[in-house]
PDB file of N, CA and C in Angstrom:
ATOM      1  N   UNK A   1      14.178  -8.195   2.083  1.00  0.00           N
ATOM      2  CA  UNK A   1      12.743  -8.182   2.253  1.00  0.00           C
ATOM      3  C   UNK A   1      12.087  -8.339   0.893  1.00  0.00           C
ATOM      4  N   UNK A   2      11.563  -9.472   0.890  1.00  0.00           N
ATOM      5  CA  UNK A   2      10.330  -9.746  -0.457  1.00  0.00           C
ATOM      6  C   UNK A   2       9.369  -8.925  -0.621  1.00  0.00           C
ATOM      7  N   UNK A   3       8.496  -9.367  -1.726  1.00  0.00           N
ATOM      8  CA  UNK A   3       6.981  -8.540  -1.684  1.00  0.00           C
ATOM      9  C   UNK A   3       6.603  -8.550  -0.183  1.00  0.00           C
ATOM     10  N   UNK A   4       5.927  -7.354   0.321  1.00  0.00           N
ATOM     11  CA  UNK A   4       5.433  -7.380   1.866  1.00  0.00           C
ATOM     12  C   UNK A   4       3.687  -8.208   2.068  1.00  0.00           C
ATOM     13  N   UNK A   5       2.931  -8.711   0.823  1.00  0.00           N
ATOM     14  CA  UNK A   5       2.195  -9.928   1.222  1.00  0.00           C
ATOM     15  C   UNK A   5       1.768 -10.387   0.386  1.00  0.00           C
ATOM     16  N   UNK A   6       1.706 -11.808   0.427  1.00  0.00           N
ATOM     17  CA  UNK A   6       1.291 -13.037  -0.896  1.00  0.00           C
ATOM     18  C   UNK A   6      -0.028 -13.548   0.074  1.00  0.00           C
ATOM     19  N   UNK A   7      -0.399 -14.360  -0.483  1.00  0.00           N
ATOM     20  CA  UNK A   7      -1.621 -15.290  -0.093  1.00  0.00           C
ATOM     21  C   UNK A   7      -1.167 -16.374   0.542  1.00  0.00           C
ATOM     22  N   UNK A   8       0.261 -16.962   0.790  1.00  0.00           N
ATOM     23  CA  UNK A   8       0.828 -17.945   1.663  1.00  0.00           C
ATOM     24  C   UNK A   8       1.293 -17.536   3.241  1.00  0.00           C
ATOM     25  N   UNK A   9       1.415 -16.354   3.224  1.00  0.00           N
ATOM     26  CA  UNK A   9       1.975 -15.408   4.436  1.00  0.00           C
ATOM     27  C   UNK A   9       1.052 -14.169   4.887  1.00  0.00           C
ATOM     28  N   UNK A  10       0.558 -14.580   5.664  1.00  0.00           N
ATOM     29  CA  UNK A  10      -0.844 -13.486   6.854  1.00  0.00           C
ATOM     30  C   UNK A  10      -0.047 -12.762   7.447  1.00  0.00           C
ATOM     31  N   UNK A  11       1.094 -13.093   7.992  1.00  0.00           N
ATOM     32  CA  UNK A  11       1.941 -11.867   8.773  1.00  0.00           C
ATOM     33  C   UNK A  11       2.050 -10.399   8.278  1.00  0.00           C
ATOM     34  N   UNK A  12       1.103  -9.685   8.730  1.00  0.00           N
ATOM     35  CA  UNK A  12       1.318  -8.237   8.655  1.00  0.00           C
ATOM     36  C   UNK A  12       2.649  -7.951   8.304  1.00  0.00           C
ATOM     37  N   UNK A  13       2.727  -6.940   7.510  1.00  0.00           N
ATOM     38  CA  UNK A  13       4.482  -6.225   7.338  1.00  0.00           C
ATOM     39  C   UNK A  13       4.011  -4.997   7.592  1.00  0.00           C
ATOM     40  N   UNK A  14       4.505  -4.173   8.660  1.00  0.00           N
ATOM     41  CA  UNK A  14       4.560  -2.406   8.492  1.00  0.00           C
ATOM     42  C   UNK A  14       5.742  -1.758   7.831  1.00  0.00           C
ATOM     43  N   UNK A  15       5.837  -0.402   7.508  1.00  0.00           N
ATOM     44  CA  UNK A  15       6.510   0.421   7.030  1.00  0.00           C
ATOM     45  C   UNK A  15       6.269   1.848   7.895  1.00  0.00           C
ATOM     46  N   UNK A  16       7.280   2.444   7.916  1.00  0.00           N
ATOM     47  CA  UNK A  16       7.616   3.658   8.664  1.00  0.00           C
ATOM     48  C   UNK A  16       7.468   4.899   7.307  1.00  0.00           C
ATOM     49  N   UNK A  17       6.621   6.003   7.435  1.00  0.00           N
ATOM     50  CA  UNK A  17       6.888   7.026   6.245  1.00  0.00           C
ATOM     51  C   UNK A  17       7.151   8.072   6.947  1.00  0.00           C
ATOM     52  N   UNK A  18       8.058   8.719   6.360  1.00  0.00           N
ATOM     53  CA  UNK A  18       8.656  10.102   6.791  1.00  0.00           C
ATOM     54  C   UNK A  18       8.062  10.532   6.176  1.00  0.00           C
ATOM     55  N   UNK A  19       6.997  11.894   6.907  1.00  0.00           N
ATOM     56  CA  UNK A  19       6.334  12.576   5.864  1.00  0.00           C
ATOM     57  C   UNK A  19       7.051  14.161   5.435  1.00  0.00           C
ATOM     58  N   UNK A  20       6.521  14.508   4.752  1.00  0.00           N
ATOM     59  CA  UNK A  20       7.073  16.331   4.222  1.00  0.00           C
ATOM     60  C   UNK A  20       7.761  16.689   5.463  1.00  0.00           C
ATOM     61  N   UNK A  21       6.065  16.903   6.491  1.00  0.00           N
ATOM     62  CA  UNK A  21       6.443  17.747   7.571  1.00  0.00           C
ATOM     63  C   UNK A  21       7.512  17.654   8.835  1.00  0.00           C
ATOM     64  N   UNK A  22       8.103  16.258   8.338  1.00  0.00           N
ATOM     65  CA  UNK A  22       9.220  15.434   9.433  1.00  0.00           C
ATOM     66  C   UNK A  22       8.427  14.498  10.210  1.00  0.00           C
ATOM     67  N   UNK A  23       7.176  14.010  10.388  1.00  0.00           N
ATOM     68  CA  UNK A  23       6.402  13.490  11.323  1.00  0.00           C
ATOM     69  C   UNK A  23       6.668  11.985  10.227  1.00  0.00           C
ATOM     70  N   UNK A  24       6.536  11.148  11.627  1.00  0.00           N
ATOM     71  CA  UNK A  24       6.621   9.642  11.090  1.00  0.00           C
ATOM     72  C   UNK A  24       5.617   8.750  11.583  1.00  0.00           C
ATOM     73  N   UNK A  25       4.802   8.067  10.043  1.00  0.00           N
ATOM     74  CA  UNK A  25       3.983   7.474  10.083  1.00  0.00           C
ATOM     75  C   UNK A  25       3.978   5.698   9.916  1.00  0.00           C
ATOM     76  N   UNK A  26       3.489   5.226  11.205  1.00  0.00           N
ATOM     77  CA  UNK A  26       3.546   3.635  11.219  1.00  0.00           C
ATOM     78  C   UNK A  26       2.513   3.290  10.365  1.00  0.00           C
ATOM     79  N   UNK A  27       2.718   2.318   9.607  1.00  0.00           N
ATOM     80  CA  UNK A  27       1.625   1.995   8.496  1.00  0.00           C
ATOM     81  C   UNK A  27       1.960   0.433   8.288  1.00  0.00           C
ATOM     82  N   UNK A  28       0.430  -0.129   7.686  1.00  0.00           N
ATOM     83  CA  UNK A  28       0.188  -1.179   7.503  1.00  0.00           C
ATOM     84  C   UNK A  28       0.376  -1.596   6.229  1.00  0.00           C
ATOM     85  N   UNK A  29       0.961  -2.505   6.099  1.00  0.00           N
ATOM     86  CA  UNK A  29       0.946  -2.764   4.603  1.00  0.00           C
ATOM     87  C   UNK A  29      -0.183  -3.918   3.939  1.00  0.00           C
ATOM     88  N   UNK A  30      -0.872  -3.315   3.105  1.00  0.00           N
ATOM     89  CA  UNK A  30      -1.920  -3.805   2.507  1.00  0.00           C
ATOM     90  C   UNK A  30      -2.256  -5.013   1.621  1.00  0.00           C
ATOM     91  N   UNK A  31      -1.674  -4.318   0.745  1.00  0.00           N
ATOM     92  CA  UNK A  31      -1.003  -4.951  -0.149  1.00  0.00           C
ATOM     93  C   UNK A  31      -0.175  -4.351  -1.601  1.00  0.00           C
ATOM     94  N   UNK A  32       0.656  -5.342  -2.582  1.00  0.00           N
ATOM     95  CA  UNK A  32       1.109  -4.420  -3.425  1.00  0.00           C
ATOM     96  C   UNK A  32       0.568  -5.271  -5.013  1.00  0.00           C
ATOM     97  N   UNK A  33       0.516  -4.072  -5.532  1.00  0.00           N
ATOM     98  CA  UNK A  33      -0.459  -4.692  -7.096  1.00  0.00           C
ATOM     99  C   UNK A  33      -0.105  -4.084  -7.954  1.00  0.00           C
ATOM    100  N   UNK A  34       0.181  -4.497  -8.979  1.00  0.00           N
ATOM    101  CA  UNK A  34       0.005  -3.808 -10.344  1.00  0.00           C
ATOM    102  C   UNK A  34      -0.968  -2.896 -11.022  1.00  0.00           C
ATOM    103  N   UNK A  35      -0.540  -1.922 -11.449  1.00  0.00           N
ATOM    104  CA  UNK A  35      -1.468  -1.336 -12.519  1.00  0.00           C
ATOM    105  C   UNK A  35      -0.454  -0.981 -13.469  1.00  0.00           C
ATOM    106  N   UNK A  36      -0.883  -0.848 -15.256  1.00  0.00           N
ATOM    107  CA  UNK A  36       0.006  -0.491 -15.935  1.00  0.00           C
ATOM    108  C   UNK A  36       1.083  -1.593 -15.855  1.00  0.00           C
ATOM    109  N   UNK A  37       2.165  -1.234 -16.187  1.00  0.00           N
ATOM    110  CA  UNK A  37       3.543  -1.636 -15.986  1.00  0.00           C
ATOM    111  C   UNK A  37       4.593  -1.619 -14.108  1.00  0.00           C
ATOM    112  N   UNK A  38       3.475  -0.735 -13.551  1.00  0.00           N
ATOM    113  CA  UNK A  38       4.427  -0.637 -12.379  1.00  0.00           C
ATOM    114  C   UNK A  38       3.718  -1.203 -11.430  1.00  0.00           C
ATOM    115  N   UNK A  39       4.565  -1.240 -10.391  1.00  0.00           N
ATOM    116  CA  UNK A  39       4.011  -2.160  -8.916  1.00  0.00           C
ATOM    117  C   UNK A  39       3.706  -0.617  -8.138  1.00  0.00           C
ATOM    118  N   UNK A  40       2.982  -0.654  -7.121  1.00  0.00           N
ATOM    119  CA  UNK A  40       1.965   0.183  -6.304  1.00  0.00           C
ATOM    120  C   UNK A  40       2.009  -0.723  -4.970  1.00  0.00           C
ATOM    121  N   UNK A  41       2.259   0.222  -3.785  1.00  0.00           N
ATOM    122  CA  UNK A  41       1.971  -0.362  -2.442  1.00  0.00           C
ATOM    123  C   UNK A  41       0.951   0.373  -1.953  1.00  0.00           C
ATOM    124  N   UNK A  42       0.017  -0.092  -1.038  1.00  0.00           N
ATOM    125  CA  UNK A  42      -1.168   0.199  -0.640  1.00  0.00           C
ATOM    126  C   UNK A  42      -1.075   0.226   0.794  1.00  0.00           C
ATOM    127  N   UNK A  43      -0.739   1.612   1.321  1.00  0.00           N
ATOM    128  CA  UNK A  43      -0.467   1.545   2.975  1.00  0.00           C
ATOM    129  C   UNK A  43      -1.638   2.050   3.748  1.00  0.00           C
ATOM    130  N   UNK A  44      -2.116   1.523   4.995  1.00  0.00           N
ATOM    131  CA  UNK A  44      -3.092   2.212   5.816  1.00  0.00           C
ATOM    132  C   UNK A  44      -2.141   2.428   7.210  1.00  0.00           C
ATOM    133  N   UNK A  45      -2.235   4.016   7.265  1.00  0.00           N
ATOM    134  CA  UNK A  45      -1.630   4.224   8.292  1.00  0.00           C
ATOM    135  C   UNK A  45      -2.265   4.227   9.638  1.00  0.00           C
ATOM    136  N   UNK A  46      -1.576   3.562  10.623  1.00  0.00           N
ATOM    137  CA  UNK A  46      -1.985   3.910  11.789  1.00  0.00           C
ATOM    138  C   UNK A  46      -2.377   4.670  13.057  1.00  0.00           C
ATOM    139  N   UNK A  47      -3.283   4.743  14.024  1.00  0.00           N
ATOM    140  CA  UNK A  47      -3.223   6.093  15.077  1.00  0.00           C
ATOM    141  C   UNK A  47      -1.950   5.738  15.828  1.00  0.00           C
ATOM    142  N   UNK A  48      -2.105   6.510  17.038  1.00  0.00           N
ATOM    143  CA  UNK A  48      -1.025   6.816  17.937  1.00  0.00           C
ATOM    144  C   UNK A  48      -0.874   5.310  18.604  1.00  0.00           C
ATOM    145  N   UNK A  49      -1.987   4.561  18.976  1.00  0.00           N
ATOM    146  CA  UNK A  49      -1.905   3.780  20.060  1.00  0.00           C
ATOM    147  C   UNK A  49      -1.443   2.262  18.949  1.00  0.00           C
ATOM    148  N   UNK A  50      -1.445   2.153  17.444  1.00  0.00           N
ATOM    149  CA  UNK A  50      -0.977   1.642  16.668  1.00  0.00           C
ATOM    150  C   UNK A  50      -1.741   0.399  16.094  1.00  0.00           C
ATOM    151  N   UNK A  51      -3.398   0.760  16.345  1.00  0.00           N
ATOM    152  CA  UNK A  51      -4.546   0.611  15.643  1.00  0.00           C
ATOM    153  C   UNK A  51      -4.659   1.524  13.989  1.00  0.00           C
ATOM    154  N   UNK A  52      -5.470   0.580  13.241  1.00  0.00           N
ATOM    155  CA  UNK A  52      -5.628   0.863  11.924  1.00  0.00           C
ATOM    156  C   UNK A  52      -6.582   2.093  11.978  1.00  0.00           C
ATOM    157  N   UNK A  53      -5.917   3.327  11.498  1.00  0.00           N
ATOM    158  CA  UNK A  53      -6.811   4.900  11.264  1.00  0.00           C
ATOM    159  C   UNK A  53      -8.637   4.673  11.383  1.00  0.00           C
ATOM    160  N   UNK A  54      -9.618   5.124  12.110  1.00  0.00           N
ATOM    161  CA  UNK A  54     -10.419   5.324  12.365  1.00  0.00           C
ATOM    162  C   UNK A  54     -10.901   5.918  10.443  1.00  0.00           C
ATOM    163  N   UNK A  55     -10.211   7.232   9.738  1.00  0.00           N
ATOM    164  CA  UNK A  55     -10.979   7.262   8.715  1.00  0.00           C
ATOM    165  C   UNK A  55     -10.973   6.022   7.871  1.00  0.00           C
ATOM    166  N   UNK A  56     -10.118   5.336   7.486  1.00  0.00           N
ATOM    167  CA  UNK A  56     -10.011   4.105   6.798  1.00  0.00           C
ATOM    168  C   UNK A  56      -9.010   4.819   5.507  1.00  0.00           C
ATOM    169  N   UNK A  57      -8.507   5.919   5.766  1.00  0.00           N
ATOM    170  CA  UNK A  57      -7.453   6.680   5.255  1.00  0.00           C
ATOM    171  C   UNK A  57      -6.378   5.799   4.480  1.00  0.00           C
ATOM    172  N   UNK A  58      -5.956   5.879   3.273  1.00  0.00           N
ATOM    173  CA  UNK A  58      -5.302   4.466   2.585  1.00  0.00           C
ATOM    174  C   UNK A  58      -3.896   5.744   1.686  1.00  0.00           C
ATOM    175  N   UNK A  59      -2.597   5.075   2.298  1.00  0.00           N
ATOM    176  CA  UNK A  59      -1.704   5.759   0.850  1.00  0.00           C
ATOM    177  C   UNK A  59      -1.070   5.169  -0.034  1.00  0.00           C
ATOM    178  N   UNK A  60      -1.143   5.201  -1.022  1.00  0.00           N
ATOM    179  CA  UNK A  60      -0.729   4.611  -2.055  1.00  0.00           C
ATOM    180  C   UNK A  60       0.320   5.237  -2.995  1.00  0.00           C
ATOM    181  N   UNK A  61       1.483   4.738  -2.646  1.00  0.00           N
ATOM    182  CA  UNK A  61       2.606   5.167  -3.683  1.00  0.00           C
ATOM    183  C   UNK A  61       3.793   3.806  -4.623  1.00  0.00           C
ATOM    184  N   UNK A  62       4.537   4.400  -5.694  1.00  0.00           N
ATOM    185  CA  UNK A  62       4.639   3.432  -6.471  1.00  0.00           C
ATOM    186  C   UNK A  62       5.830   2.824  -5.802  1.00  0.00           C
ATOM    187  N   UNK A  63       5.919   1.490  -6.165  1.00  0.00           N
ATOM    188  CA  UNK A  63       6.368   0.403  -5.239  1.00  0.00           C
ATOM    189  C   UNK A  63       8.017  -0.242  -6.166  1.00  0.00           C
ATOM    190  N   UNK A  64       9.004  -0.125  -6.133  1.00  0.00           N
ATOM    191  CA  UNK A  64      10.411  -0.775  -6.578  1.00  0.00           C
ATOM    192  C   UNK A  64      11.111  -1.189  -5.899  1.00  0.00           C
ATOM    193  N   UNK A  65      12.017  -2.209  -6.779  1.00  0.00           N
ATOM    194  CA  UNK A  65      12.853  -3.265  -5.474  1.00  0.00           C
ATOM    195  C   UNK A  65      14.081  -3.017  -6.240  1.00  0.00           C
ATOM    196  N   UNK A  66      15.300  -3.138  -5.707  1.00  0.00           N
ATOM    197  CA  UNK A  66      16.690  -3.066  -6.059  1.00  0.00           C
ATOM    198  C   UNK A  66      16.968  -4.073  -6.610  1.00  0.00           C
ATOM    199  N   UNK A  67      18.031  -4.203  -7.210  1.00  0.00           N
ATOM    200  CA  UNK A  67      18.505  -5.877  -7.541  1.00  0.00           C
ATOM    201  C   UNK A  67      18.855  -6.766  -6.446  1.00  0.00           C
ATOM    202  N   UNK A  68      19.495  -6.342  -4.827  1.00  0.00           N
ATOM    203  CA  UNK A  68      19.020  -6.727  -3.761  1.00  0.00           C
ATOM    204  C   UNK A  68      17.628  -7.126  -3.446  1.00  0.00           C
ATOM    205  N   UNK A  69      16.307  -6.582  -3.641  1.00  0.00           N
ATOM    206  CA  UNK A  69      15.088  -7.027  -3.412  1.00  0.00           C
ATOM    207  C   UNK A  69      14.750  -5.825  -2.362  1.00  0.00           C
ATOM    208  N   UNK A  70      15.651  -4.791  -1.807  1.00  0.00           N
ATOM    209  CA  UNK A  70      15.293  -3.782  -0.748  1.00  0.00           C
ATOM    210  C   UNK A  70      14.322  -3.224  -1.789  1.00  0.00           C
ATOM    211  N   UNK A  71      13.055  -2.551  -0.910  1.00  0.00           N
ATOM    212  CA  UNK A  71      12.245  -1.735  -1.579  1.00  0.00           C
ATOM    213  C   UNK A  71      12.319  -0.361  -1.538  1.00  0.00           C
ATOM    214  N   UNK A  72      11.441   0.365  -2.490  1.00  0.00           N
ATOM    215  CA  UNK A  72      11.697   2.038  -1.781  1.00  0.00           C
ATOM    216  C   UNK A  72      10.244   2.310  -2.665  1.00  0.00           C
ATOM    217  N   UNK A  73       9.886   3.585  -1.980  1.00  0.00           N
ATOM    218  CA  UNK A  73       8.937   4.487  -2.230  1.00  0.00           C
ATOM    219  C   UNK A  73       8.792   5.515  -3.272  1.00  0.00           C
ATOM    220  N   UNK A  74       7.921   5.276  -4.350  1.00  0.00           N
ATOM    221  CA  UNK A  74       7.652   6.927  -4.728  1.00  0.00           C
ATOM    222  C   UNK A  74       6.616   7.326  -5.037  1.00  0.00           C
ATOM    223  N   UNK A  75       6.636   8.730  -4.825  1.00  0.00           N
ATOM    224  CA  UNK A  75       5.108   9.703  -5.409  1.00  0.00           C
ATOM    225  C   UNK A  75       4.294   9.679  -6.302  1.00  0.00           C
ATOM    226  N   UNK A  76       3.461   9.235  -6.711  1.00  0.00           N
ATOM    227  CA  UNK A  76       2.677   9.347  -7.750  1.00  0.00           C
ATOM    228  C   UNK A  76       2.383  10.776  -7.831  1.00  0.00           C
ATOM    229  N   UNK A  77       2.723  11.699  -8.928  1.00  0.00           N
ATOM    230  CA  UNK A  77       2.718  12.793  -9.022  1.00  0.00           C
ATOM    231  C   UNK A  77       1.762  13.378 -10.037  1.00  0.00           C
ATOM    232  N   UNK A  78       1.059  12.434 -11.188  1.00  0.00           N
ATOM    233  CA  UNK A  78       0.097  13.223 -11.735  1.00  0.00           C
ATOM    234  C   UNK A  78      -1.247  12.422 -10.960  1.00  0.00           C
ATOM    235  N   UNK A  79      -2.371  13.432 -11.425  1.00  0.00           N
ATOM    236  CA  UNK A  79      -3.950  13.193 -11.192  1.00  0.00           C
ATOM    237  C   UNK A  79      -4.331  11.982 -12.298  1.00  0.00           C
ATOM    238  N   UNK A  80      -3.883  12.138 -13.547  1.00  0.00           N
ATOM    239  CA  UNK A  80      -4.283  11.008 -14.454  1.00  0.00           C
ATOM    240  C   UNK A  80      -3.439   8.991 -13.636  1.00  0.00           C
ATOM    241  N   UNK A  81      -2.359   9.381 -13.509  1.00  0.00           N
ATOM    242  CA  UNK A  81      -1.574   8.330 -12.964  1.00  0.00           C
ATOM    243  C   UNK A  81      -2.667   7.798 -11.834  1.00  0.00           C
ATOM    244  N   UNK A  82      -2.586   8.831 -10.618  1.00  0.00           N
ATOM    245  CA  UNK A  82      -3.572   8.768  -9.429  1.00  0.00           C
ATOM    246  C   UNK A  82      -4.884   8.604  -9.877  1.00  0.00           C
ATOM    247  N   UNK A  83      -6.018   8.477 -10.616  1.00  0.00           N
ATOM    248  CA  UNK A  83      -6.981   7.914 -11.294  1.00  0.00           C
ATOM    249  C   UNK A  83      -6.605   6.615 -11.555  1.00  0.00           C
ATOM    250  N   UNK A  84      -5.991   6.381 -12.061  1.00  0.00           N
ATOM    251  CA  UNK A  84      -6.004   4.858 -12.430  1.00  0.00           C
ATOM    252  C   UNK A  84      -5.630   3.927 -11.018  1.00  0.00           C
ATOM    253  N   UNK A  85      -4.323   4.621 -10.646  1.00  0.00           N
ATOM    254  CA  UNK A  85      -4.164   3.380  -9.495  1.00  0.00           C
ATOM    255  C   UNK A  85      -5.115   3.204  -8.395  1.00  0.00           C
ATOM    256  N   UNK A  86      -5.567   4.593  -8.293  1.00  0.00           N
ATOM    257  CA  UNK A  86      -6.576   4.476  -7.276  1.00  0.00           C
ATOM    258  C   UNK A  86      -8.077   3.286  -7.776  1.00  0.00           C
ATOM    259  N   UNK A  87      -8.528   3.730  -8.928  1.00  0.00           N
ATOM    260  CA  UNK A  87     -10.023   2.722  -9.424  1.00  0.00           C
ATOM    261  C   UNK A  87      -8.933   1.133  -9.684  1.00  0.00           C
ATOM    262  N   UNK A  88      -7.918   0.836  -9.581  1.00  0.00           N
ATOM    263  CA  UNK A  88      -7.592  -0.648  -9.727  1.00  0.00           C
ATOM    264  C   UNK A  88      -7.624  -0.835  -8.325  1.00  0.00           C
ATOM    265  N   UNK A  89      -7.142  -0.083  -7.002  1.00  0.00           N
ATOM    266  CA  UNK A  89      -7.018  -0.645  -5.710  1.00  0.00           C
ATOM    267  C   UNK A  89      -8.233  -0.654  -5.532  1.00  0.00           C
ATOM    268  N   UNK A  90      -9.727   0.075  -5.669  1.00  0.00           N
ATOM    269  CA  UNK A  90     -11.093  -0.277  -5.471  1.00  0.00           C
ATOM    270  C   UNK A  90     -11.092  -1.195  -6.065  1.00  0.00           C
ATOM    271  N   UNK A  91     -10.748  -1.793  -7.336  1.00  0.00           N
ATOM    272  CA  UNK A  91     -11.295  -3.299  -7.938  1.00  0.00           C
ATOM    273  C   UNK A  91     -10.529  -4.149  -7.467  1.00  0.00           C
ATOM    274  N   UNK A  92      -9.408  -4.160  -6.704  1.00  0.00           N
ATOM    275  CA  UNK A  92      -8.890  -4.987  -6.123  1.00  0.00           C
ATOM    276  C   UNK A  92      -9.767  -5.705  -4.629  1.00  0.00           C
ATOM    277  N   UNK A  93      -9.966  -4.030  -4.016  1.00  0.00           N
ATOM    278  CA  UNK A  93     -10.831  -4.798  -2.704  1.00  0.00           C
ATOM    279  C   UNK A  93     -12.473  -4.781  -3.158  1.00  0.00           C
ATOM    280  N   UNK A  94     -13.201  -4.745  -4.209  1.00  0.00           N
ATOM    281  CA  UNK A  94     -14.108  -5.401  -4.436  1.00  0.00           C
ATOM    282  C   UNK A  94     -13.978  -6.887  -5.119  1.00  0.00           C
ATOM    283  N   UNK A  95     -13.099  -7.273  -5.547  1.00  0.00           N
ATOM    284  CA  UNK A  95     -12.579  -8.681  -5.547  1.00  0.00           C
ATOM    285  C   UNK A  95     -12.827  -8.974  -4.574  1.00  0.00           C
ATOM    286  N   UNK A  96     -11.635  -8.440  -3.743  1.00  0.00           N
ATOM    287  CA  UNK A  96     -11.463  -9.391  -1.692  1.00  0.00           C
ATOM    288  C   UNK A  96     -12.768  -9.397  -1.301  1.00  0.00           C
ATOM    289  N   UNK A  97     -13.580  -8.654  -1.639  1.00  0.00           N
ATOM    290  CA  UNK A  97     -14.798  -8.329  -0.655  1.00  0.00           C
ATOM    291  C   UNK A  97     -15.944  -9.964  -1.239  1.00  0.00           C
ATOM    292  N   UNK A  98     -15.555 -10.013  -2.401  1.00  0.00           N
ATOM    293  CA  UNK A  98     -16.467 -11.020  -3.638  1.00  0.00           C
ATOM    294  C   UNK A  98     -16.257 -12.108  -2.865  1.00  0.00           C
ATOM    295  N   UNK A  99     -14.955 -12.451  -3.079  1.00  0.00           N
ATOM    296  CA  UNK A  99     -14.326 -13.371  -2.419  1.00  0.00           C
ATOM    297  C   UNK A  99     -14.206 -14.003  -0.923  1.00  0.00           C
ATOM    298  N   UNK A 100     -14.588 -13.113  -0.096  1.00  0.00           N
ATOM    299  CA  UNK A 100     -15.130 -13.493   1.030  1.00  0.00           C
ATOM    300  C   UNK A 100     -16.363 -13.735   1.343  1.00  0.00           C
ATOM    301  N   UNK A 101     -17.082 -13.691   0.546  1.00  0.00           N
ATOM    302  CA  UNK A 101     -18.668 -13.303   0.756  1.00  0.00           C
ATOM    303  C   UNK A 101     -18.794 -15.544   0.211  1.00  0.00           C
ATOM    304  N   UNK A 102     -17.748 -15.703  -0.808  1.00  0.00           N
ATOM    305  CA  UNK A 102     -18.019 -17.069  -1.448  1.00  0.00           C
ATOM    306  C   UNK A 102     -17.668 -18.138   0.006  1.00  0.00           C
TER     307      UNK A 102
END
């Protein structure tokens, strides 16, 4: 599995997250972007019936690929880290937003 979306490929990719509490969350994949040096995936998880969350609820954790290309997940664990990636994924979708409006 490649990056989960480029600008040549519209096909949705989901991801499954096991959370803390054992509960498993179907999620949309957004997209994945850089900030800093590392890659970041941008998931919106879904309700039950497997519509996009009513809050517009977004998780974002840091994004690595194997030398295979399999991906995996991790925590962003400080508040300074989580500041930044978070104000680049807002300038990311105020781009998209720019960009559709043209």
């Amino acid at each position: 599995m490649g990056k989960p979306h480029n600008e040549e490929d519209d096909e949705d990719m989901f991801v499954t997250l096991s959370m803390d509490n054992g509960q498993e969350v179907e999620s949309r994949v957004l997209t994945i972007f850089e900030a800093g040096d590392q890659d970041y995936i941008a998931l919106l998880p879904l309700d039950e019936k497997g519509n996009d969350n009513a809050e517009g609820e977004v998780y974002i954790y840091r994004y690595f690929e194997d030398e295979e290309g399999n991906p995996s997940l991790e925590n962003i664990d400080s508040d300074e880290e989580y500041e930044i990636v978070s104000d680049r994924f807002d300038e990311l979708l105020d781009e998209e937003a720019f960009d559709e409006m043209d």
